[in-house]
Protein backbone atom coordinates (compact mmCIF):
# COMPACT_ATOMS: atom_id res chain seq x y z
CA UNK A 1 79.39 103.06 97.60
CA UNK A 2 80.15 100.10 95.87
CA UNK A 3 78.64 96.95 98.19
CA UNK A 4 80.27 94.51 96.12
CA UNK A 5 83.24 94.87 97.71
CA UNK A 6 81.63 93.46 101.17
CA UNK A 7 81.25 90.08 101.74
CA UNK A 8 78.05 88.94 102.51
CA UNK A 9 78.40 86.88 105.46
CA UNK A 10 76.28 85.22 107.46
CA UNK A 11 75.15 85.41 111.45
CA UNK A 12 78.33 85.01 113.88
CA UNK A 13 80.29 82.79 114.91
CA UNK A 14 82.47 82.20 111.45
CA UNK A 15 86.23 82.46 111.18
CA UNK A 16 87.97 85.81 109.22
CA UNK A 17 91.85 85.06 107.87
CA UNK A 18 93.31 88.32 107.71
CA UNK A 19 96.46 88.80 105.31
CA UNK A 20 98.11 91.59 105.32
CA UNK A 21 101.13 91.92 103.00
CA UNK A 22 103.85 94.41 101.91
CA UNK A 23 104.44 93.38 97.71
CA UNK A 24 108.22 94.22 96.85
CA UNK A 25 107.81 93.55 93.15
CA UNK A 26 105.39 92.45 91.03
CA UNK A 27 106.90 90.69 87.55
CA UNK A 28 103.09 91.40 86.06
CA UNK A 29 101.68 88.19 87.65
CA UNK A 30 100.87 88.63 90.56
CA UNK A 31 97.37 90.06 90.15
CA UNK A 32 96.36 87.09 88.10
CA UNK A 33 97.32 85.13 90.73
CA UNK A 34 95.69 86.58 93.20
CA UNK A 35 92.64 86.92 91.19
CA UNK A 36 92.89 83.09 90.92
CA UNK A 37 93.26 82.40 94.09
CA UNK A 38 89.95 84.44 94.74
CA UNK A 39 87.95 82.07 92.49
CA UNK A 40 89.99 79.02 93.63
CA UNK A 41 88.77 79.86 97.70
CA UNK A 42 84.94 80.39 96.07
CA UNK A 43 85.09 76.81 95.44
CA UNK A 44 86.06 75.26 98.52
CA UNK A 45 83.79 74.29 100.99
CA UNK A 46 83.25 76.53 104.05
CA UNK A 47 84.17 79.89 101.96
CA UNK A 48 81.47 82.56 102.67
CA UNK A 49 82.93 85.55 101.35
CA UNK A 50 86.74 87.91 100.58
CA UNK A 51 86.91 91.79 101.12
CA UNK A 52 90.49 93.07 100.07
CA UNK A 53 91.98 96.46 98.98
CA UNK A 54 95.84 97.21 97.83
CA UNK A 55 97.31 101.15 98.55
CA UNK A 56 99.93 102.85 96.27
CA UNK A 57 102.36 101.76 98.22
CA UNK A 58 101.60 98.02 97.47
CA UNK A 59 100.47 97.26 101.32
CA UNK A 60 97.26 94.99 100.91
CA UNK A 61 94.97 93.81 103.05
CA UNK A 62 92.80 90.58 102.31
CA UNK A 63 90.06 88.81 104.94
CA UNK A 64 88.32 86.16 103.93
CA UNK A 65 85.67 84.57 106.03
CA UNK A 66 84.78 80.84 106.73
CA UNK A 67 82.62 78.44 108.12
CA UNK A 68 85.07 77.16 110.74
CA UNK A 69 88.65 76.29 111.26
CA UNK A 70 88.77 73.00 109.35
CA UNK A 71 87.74 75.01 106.55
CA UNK A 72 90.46 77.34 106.84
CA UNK A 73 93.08 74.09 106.91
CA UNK A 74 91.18 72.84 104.03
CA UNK A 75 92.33 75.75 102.00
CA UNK A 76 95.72 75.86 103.69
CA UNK A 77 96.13 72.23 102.01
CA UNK A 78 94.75 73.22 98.66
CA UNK A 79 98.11 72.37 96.24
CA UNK A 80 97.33 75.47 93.99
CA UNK A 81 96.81 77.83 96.74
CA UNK A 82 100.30 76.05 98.48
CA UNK A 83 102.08 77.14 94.76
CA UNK A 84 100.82 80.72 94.94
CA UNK A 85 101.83 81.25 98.70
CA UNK A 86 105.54 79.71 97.70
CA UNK A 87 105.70 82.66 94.89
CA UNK A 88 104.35 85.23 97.01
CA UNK A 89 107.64 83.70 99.42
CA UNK A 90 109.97 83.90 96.69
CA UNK A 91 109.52 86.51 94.53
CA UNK A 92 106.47 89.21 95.39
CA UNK A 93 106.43 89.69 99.30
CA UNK A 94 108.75 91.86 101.25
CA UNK A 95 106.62 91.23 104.52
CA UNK A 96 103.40 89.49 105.36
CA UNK A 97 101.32 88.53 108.37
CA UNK A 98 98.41 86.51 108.96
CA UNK A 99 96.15 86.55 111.69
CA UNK A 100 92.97 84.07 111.79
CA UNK A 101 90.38 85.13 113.95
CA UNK A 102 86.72 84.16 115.40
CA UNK A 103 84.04 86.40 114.57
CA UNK A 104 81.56 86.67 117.28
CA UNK A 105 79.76 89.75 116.63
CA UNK A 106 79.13 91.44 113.69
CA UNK A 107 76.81 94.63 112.66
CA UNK A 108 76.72 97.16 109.35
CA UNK A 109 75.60 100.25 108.60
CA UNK A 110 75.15 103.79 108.85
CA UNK A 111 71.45 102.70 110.46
C-alpha cells in the first residue's frame, strides 16, 4: 500500500469537497492542470490534505479536506483555480458534481 495517497488529516470536525467528474477529452493539458491546482490548494490557508484517483474510463474522483467552510470559499475565489474550473467547463468535462461535506467522524485501519 502506498499511504501517500491518504491525506493526513487531522481530528474531526473539518470539511471534505468531493468532485467527482466524467473528462470527455483531454487536449494533453489537463493533467498539468490539475496537478497545479493540487499545489495551488497546498498553499491556501485551511488546506489539510487531497486524496484523488482517475479510472480508464476517465471518471475521477477528488476530496480534499479543509479547516472550515470559509476556507473552502477562499479557494472557490482563488482567480487561478476560477481559470481552471472555466476550462474544465469548456473543454474537458462531460459531467461533474460536487458535494461539500462535514466530517464528523473519522477512523483508519485494518486495526
Amino acid at each position: 500500500m502506498n499511504e501517500d495517497r491518504f491525506a493526513k488529516t487531522p481530528k474531526p470536525p473539518y470539511y471534505a469537497v468531493i468532485f467527482t467528474n466524467q473528462l470527455n477529452s483531454d487536449d494533453g493539458s489537463y493533467g498539468e492542470t490539475a496537478d497545479r491546482m493540487v499545489e495551488l490548494a497546498q498553499t491556501m490557508p485551511g488546506f489539510l490534505g487531497v486524496e484523488s484517483t482517475r479510472d480508464e474510463t476517465g471518471l475521477g474522483i477528488t476530496v480534499s479536506y479543509w479547516q472550515d467552510e470559509k476556507s473552502i470559499a477562499n479557494w472557490k475565489a482563488n482567480g487561478e483555480h476560477i481559470e481552471a474550473r472555466r476550462g474544465g467547463n469548456e473543454k474537458w468535462y462531460e459531467h461533474y458534481e460536487l458535494r461539500v461535506a462535514k466530517i464528523e467522524r473519522a477512523y483508519d485501519g485494518p486495526r
